[in-house]
N, C-alpha and C. Protein backbone atom coordinates (compact mmCIF):
# COMPACT_ATOMS: atom_id res chain seq x y z
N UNK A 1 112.08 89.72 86.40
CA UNK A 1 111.00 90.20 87.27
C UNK A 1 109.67 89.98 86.56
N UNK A 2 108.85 89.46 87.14
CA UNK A 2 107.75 88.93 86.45
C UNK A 2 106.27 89.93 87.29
N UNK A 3 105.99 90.43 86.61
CA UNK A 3 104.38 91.40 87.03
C UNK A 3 103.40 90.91 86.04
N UNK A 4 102.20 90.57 87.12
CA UNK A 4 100.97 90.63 86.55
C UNK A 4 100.58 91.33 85.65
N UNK A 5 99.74 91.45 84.50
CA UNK A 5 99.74 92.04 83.50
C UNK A 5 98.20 92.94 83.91
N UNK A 6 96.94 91.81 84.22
CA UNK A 6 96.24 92.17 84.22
C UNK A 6 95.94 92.98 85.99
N UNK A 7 96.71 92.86 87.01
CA UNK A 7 96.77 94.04 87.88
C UNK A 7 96.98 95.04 87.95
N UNK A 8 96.72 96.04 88.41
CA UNK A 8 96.91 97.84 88.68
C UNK A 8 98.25 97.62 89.82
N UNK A 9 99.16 97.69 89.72
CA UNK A 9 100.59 98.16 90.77
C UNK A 9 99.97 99.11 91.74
N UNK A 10 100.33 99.27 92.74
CA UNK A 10 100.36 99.92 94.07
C UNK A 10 101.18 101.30 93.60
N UNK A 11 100.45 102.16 94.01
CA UNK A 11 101.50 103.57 93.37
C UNK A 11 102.85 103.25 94.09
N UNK A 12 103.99 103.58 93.32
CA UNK A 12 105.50 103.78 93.82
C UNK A 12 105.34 104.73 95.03
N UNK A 13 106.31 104.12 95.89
CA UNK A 13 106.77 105.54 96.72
C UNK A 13 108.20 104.96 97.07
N UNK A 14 108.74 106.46 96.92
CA UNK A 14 110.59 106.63 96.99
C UNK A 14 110.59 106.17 98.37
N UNK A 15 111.89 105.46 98.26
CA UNK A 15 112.35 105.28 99.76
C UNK A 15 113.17 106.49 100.05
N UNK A 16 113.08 106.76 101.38
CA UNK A 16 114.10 107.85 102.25
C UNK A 16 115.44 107.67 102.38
N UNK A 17 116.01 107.76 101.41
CA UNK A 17 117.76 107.30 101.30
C UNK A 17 118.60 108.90 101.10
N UNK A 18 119.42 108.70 101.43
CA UNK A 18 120.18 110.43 101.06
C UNK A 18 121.14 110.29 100.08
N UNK A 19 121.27 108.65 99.78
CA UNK A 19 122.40 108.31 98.86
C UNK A 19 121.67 109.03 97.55
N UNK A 20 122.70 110.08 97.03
CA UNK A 20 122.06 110.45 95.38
C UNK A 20 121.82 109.51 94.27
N UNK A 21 122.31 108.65 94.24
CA UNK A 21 122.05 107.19 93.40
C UNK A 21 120.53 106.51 93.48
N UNK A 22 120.70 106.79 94.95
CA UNK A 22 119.39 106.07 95.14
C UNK A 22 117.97 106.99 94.86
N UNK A 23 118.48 108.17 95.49
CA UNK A 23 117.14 109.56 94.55
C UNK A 23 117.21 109.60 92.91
N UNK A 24 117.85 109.18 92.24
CA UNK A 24 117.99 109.08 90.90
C UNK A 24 117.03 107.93 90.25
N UNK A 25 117.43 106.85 90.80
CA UNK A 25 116.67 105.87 90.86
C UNK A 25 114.98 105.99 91.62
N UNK A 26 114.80 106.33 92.64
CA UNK A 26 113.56 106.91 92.51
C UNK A 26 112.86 107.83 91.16
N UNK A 27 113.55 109.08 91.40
CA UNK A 27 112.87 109.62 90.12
C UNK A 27 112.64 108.68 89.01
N UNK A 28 114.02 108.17 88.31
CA UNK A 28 113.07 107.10 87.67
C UNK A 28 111.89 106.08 87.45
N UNK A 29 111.99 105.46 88.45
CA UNK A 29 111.35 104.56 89.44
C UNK A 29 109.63 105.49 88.76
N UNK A 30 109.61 106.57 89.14
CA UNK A 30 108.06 107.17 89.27
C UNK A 30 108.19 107.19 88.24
N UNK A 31 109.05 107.67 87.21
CA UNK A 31 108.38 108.17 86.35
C UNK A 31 108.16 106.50 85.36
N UNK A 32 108.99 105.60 85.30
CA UNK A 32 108.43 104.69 84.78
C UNK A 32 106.93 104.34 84.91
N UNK A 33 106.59 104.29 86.79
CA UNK A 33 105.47 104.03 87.38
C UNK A 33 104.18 104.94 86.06
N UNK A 34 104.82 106.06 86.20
CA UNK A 34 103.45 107.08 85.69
C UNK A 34 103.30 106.61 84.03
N UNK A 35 104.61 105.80 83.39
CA UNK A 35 104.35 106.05 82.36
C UNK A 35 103.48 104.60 82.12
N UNK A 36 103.80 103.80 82.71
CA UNK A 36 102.97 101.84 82.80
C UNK A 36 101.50 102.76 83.49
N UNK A 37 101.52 102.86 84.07
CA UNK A 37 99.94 103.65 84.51
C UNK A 37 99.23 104.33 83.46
N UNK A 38 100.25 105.23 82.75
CA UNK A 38 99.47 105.58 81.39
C UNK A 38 99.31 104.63 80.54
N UNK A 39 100.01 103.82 80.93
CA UNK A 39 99.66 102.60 78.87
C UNK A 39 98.83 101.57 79.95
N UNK A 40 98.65 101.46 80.82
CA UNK A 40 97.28 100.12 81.65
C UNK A 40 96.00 101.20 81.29
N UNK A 41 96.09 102.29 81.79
CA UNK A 41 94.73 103.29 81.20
C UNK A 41 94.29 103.09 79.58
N UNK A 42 95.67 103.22 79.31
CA UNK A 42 95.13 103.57 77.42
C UNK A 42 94.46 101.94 77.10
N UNK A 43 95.09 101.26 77.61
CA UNK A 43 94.80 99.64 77.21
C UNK A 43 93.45 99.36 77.56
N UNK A 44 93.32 99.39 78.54
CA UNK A 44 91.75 99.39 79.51
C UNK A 44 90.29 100.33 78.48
N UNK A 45 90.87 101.58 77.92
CA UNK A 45 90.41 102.32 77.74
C UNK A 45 89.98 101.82 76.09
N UNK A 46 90.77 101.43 75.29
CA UNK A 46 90.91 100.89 74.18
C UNK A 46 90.71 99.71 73.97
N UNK A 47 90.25 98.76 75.09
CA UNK A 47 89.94 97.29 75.11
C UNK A 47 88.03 97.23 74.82
């Protein structure tokens, strides 16, 4: 999977699934999101 480095991502949003696998994977999902959002800030911030 290849992402732009120098773009800002579109905030995550969970899809509406009831499968528990798939809410697991969301939660992850964000919290990866929040944590690449924190290191594009710190980078930006520190550049």
């Amino acid at each position: 999977m290849t992402t732009p480095q120098s773009t800002s991502a579109a905030p995550y949003t969970p899809t509406t699934n009831t499968d528990p696998r798939e809410a697991s994977l969301n939660t992850s999902n964000t919290a990866i999101a929040a944590i690449i959002t924190e290191a594009n800030t710190t980078r930006t911030t520190r550049a």
